[in-house]
N, C-alpha and C. Protein backbone atom coordinates (compact mmCIF):
# COMPACT_ATOMS: atom_id res chain seq x y z
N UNK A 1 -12.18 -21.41 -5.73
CA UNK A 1 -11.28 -20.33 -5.32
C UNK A 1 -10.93 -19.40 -6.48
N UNK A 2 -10.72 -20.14 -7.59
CA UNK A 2 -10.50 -18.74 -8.93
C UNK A 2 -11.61 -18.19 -8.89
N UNK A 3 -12.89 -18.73 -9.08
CA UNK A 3 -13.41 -17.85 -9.68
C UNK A 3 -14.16 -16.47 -8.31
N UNK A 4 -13.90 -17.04 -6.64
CA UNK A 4 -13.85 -16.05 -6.11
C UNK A 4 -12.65 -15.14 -6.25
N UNK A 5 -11.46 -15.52 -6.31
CA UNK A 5 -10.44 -14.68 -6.51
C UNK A 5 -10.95 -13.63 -7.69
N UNK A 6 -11.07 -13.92 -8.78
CA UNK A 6 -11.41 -13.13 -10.27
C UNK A 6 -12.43 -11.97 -9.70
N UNK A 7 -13.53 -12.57 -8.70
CA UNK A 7 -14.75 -11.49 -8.68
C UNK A 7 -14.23 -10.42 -7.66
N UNK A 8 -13.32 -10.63 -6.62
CA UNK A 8 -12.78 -9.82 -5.76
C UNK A 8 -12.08 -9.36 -6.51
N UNK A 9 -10.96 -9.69 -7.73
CA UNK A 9 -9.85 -8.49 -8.03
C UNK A 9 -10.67 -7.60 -9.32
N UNK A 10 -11.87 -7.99 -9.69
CA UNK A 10 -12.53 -7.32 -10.58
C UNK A 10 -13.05 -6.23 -9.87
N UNK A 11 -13.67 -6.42 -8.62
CA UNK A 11 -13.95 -5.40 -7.86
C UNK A 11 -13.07 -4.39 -7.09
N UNK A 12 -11.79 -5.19 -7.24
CA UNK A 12 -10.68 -3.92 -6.61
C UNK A 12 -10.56 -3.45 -7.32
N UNK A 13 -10.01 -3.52 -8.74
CA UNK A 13 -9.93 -2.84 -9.83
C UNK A 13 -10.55 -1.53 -9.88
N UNK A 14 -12.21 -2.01 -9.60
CA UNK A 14 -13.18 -0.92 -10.33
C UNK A 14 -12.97 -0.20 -9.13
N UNK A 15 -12.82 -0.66 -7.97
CA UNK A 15 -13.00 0.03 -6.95
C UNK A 15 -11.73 1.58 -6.78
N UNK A 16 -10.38 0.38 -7.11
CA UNK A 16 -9.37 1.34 -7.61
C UNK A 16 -9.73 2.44 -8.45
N UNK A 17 -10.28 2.10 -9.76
CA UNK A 17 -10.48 3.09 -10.69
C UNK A 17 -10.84 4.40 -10.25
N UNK A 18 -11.73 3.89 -9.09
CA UNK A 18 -12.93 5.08 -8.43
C UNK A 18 -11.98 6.11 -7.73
N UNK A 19 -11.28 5.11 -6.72
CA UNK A 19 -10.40 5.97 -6.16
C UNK A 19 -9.54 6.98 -6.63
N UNK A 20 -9.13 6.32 -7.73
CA UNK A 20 -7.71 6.89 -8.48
C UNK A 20 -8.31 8.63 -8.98
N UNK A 21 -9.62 8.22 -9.42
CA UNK A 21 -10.91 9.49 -10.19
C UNK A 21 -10.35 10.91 -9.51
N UNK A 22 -11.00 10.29 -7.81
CA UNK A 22 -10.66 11.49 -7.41
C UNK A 22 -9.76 11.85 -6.19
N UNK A 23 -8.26 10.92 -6.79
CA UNK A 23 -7.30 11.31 -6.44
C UNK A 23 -6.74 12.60 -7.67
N UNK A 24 -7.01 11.92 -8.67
CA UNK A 24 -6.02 12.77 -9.66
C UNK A 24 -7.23 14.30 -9.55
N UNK A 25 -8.51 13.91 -9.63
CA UNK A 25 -8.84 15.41 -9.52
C UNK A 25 -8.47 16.17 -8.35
N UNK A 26 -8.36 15.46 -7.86
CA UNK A 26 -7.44 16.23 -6.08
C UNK A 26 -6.13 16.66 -6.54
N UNK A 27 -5.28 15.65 -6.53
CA UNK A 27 -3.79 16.14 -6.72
C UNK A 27 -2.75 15.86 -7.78
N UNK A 28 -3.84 15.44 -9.23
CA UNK A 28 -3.07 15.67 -10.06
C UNK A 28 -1.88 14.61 -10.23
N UNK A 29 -0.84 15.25 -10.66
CA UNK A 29 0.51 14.57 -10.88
C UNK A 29 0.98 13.92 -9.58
N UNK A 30 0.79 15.15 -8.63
CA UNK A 30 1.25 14.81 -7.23
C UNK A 30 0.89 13.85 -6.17
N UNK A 31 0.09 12.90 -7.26
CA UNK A 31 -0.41 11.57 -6.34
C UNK A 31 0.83 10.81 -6.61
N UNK A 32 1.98 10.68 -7.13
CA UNK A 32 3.51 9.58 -7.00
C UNK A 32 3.76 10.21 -6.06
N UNK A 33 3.71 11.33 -5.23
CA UNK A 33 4.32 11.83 -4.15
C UNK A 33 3.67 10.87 -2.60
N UNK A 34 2.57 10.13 -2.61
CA UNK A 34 2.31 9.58 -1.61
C UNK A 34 2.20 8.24 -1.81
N UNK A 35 2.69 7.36 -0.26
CA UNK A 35 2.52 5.99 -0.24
C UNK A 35 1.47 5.32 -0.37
N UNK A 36 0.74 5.58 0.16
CA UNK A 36 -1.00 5.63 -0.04
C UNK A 36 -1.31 4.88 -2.21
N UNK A 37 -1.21 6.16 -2.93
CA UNK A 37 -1.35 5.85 -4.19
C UNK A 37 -0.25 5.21 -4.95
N UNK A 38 1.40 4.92 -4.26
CA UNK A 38 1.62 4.11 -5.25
C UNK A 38 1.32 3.16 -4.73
N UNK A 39 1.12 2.44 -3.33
CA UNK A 39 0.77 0.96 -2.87
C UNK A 39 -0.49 0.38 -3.61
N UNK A 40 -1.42 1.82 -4.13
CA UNK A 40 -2.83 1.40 -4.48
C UNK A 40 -2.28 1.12 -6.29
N UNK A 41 -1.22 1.96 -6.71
CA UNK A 41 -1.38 1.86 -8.23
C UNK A 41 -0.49 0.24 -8.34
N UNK A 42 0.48 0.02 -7.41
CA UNK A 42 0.81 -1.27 -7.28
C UNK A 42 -0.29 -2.43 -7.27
N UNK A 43 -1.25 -2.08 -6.30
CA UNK A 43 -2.07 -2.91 -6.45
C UNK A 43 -2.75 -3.30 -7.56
N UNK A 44 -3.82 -2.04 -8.22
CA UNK A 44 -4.07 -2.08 -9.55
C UNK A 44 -3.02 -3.24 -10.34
N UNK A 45 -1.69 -2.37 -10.98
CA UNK A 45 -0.86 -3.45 -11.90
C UNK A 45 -1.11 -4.82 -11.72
N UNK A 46 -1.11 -5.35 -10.04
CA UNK A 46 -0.66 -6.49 -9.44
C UNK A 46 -2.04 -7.53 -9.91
N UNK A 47 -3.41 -6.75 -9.61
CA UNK A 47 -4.44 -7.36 -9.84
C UNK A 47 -5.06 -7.50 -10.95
N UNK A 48 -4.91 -6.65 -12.13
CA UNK A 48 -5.06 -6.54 -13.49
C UNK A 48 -3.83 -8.04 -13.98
N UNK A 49 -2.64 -7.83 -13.81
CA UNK A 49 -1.72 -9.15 -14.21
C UNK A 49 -2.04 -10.43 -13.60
N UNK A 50 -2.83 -10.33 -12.50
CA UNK A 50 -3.28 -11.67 -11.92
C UNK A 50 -4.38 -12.52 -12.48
N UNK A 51 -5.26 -11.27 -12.76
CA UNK A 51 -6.59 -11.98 -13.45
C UNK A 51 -6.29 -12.15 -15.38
N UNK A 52 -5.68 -11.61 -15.58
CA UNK A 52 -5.26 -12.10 -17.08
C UNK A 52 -3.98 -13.56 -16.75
N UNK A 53 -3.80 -14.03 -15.65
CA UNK A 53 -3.14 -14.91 -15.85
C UNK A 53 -4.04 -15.82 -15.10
N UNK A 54 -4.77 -15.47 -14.49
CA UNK A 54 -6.00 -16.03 -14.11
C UNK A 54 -6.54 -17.14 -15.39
N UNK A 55 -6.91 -15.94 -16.18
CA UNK A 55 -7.31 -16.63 -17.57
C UNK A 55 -6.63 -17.88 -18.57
N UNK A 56 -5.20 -17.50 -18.11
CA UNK A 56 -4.29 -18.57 -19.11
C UNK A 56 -4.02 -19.74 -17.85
N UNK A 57 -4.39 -19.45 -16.98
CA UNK A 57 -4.26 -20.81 -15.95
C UNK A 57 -2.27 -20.90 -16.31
N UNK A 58 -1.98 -19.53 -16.14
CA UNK A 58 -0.58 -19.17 -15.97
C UNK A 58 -0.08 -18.76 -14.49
N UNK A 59 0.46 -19.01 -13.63
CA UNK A 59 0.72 -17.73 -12.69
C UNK A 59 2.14 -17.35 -12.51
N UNK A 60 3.35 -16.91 -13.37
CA UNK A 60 4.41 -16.46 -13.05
C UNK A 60 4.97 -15.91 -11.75
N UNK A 61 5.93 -16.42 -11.02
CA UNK A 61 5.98 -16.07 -9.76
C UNK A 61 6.39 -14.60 -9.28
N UNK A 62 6.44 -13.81 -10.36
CA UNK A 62 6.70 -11.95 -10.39
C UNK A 62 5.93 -11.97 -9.81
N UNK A 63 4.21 -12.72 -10.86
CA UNK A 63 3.17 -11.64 -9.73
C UNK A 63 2.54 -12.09 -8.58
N UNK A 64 3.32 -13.42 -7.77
CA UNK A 64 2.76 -13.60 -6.60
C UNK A 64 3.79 -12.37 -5.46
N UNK A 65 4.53 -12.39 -6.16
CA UNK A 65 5.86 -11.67 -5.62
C UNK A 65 5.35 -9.93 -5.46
N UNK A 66 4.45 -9.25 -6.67
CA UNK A 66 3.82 -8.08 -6.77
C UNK A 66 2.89 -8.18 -5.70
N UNK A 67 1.94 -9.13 -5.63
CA UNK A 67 0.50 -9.15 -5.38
C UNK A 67 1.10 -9.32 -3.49
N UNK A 68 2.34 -10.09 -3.36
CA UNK A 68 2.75 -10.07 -1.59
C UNK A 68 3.49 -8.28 -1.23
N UNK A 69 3.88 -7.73 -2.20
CA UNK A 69 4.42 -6.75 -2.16
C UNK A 69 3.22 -5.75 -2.10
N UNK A 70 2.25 -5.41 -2.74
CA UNK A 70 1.24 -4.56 -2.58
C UNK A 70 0.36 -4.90 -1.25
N UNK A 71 0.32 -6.22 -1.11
CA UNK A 71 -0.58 -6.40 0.06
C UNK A 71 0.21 -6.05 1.33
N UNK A 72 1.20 -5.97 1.42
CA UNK A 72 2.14 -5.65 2.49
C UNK A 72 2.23 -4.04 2.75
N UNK A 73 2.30 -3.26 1.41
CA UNK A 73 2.47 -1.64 1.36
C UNK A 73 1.10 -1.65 1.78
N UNK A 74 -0.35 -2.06 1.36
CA UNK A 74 -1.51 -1.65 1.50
C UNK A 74 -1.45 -1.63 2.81
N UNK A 75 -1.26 -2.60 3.63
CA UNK A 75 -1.20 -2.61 5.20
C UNK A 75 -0.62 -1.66 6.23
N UNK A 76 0.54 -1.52 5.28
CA UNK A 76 0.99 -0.52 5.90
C UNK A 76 0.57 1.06 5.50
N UNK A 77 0.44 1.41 4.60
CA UNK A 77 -0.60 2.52 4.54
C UNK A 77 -1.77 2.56 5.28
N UNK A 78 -3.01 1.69 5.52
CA UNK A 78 -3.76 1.66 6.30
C UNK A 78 -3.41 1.47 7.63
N UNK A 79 -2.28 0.89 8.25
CA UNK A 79 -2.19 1.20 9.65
C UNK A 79 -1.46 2.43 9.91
N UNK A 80 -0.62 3.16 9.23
CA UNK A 80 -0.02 4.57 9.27
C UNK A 80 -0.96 5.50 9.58
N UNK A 81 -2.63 5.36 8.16
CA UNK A 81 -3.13 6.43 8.46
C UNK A 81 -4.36 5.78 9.76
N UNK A 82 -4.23 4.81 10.30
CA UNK A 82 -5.24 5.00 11.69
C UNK A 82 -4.34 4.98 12.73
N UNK A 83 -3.05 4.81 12.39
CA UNK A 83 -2.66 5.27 14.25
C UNK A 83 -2.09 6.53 13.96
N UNK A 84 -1.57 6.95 12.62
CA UNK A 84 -0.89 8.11 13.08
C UNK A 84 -1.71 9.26 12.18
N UNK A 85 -2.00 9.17 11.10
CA UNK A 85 -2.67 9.99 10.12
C UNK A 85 -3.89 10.78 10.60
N UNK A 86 -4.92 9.51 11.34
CA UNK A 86 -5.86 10.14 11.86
C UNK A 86 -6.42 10.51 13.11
N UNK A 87 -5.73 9.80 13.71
CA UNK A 87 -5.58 10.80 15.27
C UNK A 87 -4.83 11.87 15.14
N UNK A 88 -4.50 12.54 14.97
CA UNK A 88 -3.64 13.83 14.42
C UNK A 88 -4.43 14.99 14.01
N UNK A 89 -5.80 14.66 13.87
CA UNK A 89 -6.99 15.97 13.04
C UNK A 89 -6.93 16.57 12.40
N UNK A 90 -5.52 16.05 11.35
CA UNK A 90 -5.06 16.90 10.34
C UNK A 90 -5.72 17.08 9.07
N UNK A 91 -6.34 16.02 8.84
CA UNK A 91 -7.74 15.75 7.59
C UNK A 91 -8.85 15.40 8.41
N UNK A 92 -10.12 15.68 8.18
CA UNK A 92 -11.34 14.97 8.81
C UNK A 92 -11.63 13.67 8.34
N UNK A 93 -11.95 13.00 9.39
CA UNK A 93 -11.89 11.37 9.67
C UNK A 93 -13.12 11.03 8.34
N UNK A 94 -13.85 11.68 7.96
CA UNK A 94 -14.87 11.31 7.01
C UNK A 94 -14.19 11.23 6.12
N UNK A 95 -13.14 12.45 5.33
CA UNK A 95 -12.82 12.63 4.35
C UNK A 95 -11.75 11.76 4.32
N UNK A 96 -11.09 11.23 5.37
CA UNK A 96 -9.61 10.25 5.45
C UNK A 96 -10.59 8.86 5.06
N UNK A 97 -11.67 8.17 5.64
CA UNK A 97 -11.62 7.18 5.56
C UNK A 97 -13.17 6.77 5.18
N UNK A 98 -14.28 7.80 5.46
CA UNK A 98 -15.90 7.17 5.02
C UNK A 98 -16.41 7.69 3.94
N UNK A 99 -15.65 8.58 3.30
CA UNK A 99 -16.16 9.75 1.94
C UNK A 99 -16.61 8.44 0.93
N UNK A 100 -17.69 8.74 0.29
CA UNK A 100 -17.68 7.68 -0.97
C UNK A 100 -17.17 8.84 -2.19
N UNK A 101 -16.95 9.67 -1.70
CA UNK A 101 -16.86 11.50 -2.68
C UNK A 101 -15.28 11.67 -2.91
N UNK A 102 -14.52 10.51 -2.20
CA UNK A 102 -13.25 11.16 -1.88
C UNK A 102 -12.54 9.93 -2.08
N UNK A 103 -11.42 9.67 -2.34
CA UNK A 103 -10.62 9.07 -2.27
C UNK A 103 -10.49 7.52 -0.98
N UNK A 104 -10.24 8.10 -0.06
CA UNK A 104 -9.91 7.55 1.33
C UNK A 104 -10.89 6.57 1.81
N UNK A 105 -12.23 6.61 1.26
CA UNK A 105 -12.95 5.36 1.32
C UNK A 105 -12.38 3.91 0.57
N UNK A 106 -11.90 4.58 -0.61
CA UNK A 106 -11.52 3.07 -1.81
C UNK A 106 -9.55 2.87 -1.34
N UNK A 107 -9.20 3.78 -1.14
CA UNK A 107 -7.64 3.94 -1.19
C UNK A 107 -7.03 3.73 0.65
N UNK A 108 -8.32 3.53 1.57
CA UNK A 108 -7.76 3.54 3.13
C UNK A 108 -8.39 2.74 3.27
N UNK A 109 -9.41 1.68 2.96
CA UNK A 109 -10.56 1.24 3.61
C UNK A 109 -10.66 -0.43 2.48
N UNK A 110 -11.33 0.48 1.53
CA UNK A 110 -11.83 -1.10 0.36
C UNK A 110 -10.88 -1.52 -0.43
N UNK A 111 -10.27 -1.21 -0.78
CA UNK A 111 -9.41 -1.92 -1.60
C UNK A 111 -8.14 -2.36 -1.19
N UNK A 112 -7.59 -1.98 0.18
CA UNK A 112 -6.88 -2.61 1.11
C UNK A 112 -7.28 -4.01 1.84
N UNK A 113 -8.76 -4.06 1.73
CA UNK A 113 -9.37 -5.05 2.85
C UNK A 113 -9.70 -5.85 1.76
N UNK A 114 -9.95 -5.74 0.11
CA UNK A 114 -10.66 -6.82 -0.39
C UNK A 114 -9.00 -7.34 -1.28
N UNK A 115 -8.27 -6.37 -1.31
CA UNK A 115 -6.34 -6.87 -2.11
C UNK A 115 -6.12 -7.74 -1.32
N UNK A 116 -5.96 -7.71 0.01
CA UNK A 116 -4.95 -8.22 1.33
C UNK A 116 -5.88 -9.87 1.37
N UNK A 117 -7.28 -9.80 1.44
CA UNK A 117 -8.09 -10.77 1.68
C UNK A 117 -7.82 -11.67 0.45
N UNK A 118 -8.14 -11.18 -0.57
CA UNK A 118 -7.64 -12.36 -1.84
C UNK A 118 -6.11 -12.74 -1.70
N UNK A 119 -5.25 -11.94 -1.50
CA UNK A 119 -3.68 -12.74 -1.73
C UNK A 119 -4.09 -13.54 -0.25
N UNK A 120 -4.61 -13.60 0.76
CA UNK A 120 -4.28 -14.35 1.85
C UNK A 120 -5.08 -15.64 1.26
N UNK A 121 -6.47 -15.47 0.89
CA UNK A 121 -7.64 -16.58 1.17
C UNK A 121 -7.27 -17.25 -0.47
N UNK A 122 -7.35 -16.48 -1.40
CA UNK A 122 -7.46 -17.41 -2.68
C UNK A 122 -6.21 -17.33 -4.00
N UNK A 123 -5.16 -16.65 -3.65
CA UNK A 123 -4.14 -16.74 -4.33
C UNK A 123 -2.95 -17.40 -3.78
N UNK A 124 -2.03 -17.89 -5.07
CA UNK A 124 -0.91 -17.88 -4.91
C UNK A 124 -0.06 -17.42 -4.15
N UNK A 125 0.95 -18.29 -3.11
CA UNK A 125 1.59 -17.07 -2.25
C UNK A 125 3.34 -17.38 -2.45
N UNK A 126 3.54 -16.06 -2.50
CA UNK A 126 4.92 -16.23 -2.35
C UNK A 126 6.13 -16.44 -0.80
N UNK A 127 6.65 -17.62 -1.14
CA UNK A 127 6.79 -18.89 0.21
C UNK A 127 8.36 -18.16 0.38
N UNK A 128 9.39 -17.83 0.14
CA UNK A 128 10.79 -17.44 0.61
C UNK A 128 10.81 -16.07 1.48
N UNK A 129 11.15 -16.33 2.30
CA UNK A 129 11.17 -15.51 3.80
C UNK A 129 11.90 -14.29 2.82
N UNK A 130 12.58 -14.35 2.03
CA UNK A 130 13.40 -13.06 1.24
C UNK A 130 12.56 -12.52 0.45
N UNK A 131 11.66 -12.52 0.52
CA UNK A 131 10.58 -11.71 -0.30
C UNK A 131 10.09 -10.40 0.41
N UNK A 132 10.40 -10.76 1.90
CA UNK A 132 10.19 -9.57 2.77
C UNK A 132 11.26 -8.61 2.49
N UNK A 133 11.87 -8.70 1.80
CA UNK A 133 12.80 -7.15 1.24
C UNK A 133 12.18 -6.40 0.05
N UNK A 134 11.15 -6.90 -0.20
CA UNK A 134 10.73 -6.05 -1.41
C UNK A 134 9.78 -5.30 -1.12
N UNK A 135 8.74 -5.68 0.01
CA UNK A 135 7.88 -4.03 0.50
C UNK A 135 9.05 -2.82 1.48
N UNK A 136 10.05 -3.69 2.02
CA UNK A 136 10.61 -3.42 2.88
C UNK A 136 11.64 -2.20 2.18
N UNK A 137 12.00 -3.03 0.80
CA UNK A 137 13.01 -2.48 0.05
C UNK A 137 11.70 -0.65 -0.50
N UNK A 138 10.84 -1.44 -1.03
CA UNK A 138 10.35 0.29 -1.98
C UNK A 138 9.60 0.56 -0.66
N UNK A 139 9.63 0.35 0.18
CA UNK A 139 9.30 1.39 1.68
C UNK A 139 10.90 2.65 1.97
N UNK A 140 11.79 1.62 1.44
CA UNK A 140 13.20 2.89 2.06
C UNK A 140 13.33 3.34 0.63
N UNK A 141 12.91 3.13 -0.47
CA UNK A 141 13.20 3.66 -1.44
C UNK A 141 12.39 4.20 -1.53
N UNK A 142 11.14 4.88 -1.21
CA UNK A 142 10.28 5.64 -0.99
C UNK A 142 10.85 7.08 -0.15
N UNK A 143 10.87 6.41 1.18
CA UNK A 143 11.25 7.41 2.40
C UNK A 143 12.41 8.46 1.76
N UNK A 144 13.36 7.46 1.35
CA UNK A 144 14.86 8.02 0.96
C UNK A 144 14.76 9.58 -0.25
N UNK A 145 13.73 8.84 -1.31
CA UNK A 145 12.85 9.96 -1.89
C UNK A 145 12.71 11.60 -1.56
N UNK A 146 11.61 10.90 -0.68
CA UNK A 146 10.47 11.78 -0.24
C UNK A 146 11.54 13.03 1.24
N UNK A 147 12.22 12.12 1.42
CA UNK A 147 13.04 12.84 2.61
C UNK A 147 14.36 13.85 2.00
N UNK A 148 14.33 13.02 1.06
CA UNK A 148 15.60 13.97 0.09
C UNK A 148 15.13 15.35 -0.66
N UNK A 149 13.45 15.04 -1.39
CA UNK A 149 12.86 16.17 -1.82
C UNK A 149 12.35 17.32 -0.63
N UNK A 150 12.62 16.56 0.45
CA UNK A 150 11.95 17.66 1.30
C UNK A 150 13.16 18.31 2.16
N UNK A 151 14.31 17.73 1.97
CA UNK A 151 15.79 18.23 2.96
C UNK A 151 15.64 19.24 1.96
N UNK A 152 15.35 19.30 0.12
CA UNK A 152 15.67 20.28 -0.48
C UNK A 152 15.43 21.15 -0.70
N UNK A 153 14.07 21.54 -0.09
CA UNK A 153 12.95 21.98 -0.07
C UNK A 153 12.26 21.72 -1.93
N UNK A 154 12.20 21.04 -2.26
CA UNK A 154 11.56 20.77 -3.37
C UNK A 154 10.56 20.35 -2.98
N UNK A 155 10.04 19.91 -2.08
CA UNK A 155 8.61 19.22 -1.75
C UNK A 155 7.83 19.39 -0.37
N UNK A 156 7.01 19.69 -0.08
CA UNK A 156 6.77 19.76 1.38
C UNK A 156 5.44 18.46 1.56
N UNK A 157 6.40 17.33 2.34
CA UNK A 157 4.96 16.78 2.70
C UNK A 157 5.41 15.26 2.06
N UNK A 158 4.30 14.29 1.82
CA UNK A 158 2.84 14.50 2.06
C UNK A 158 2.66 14.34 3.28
N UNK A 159 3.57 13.49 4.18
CA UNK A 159 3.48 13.07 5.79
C UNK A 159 4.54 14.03 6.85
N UNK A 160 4.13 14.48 7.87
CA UNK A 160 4.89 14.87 8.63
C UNK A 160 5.86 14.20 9.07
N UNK A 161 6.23 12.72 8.75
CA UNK A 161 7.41 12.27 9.33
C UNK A 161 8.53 12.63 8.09
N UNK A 162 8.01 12.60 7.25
CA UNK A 162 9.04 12.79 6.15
C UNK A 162 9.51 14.55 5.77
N UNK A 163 8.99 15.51 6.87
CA UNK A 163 9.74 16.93 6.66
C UNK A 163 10.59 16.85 7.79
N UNK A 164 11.96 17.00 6.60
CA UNK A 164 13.33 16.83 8.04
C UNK A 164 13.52 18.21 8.20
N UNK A 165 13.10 18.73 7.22
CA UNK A 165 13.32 20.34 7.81
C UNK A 165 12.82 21.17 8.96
N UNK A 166 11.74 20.05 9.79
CA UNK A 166 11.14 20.52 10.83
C UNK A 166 10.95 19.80 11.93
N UNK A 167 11.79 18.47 11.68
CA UNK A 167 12.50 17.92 12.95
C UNK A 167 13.78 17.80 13.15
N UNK A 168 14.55 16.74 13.84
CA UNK A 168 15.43 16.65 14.19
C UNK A 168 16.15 15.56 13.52
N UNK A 169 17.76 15.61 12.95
CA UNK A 169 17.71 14.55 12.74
C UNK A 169 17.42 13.08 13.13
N UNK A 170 17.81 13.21 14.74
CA UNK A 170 17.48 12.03 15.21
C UNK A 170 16.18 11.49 15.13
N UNK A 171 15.39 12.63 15.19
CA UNK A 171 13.73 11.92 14.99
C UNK A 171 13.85 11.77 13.68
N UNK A 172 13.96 12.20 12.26
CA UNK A 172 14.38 11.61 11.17
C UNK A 172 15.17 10.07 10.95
N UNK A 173 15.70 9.71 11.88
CA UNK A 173 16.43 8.37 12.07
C UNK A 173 15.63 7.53 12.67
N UNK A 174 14.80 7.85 13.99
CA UNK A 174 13.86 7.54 14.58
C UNK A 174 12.63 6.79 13.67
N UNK A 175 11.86 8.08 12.90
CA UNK A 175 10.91 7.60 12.22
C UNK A 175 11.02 6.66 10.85
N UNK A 176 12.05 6.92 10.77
CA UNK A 176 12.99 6.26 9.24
C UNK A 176 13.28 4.66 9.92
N UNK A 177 13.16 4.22 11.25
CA UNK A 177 13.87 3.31 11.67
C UNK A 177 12.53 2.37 12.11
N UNK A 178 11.43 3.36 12.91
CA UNK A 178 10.42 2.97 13.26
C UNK A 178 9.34 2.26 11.95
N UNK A 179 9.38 2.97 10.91
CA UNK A 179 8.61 2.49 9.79
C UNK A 179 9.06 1.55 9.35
N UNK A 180 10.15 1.22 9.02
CA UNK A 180 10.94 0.21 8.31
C UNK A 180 10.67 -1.49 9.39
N UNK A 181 10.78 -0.87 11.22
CA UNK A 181 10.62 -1.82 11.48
C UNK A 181 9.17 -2.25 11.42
N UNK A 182 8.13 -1.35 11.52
CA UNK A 182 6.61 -1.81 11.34
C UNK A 182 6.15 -2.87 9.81
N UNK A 183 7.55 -2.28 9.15
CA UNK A 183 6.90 -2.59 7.58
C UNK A 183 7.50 -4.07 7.48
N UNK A 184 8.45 -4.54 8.07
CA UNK A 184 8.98 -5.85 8.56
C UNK A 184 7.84 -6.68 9.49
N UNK A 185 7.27 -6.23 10.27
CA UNK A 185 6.30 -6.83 11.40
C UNK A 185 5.14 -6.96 10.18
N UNK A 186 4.56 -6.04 9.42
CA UNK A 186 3.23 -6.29 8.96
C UNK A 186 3.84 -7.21 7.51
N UNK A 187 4.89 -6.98 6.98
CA UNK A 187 5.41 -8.28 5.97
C UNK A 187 5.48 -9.76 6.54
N UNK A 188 5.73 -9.74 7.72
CA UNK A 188 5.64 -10.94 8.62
C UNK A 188 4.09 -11.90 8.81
N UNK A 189 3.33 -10.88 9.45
CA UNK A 189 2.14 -11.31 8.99
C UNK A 189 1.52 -11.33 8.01
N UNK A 190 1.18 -10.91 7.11
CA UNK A 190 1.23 -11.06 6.01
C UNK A 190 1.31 -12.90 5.47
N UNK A 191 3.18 -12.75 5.53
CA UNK A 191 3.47 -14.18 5.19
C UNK A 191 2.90 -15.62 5.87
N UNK A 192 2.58 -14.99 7.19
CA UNK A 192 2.46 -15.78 7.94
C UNK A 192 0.74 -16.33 7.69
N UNK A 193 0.17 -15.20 7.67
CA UNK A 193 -1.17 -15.27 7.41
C UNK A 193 -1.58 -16.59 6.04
N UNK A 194 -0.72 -15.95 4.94
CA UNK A 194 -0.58 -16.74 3.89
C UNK A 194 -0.45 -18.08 3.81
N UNK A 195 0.74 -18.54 4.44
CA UNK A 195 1.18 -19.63 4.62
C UNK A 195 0.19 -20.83 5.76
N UNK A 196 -0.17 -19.65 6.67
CA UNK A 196 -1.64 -20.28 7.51
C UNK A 196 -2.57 -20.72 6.99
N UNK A 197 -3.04 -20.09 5.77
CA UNK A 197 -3.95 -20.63 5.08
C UNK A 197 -3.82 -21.30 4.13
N UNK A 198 -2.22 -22.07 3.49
CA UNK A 198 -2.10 -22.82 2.93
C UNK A 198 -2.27 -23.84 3.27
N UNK A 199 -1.76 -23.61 4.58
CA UNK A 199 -2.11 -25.36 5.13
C UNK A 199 -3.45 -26.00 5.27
């Protein structure tokens, strides 16, 4: 199991790297502005600290605690952008999710499916049901963000649920209420998944 774990987070890594390439040639600074790239730069940290503790036959429970926290945001980024991101025709479905040219192949697709698969199948998992406040937690500390830069108009974007300036509040409460509870349901499985395969 380590040494499949090691060859999968070596490959997210690089895979990350790829992604990250041409995110920043896309948007620059303005990749902290989406959930998408910090769940992925979380990941990165999470999997780089895993495999160097990999090495010391160390595993500090921060980073089972990181590595359940990224795999939880990754999920939820990838189910955001296929039920809501990309039925919407707001980006083309190539460039959201099959580009090898673009981002959205490594950052929607591979490195969500090979992060999520190692913390379930060959890592360490973090076992206290209160751990589900920490994707849960930088999911509203995200929103809270992103909704505040955009009430100010300092920011427009990156998701249409997060411009309150062009809905309502209640749908602002709505979608603020709806995410939070999805991000609880996919932390659930998640754990559950985990713990399934401990046994």
């Amino acid at each position: 199991m380590k040494l499949t774990s090691t060859i999968i987070l070596i490959l997210t890594i690089i895979c990350e790297a790829v992604g990250f390439t041409f995110s920043i040639r896309s948007r620059g600074i303005t990749i902290f502005a989406y959930y998408t790239q910090i769940s992925n730069i979380l990941t990165t940290v999470s999997a780089i600290a895993l495999l160097i503790s990999n090495l010391s036959d160390k595993r500090p429970r921060l980073i089972s605690a990181l590595r359940y926290t990224s795999a939880c945001m990754l999920l939820l980024t990838v189910t955001i952008t296929l039920v809501l991101i990309a039925p919407s025709g707001k980006v083309p479905l190539g460039t959201l999710l099959f580009s090898p040219l673009d981002n959205g192949l490594y950052h929607h697709i591979v490195c969500p499916v090979l992060s999520i698969l190692s913390y379930i199948i060959c890592e360490d998992h973090i076992r206290h049901k209160s751990a589900m406040l920490l994707p849960v937690g930088c999911t509203l500390v995200y929103g809270i963000v992103m909704m505040s830069l955009n009430g100010l108009g300092l920011f427009a974007g990156p998701y249409p649920f997060l411009q309150v300036r062009d809905q309502s509040v209640l749908a602002s409460i709505g979608w603020t209420a709806g995410i939070l509870l999805l991000t609880v349901g996919l932390s659930v499985i998640i754990m559950r998944a985990s713990r399934a395969k401990q046994k």
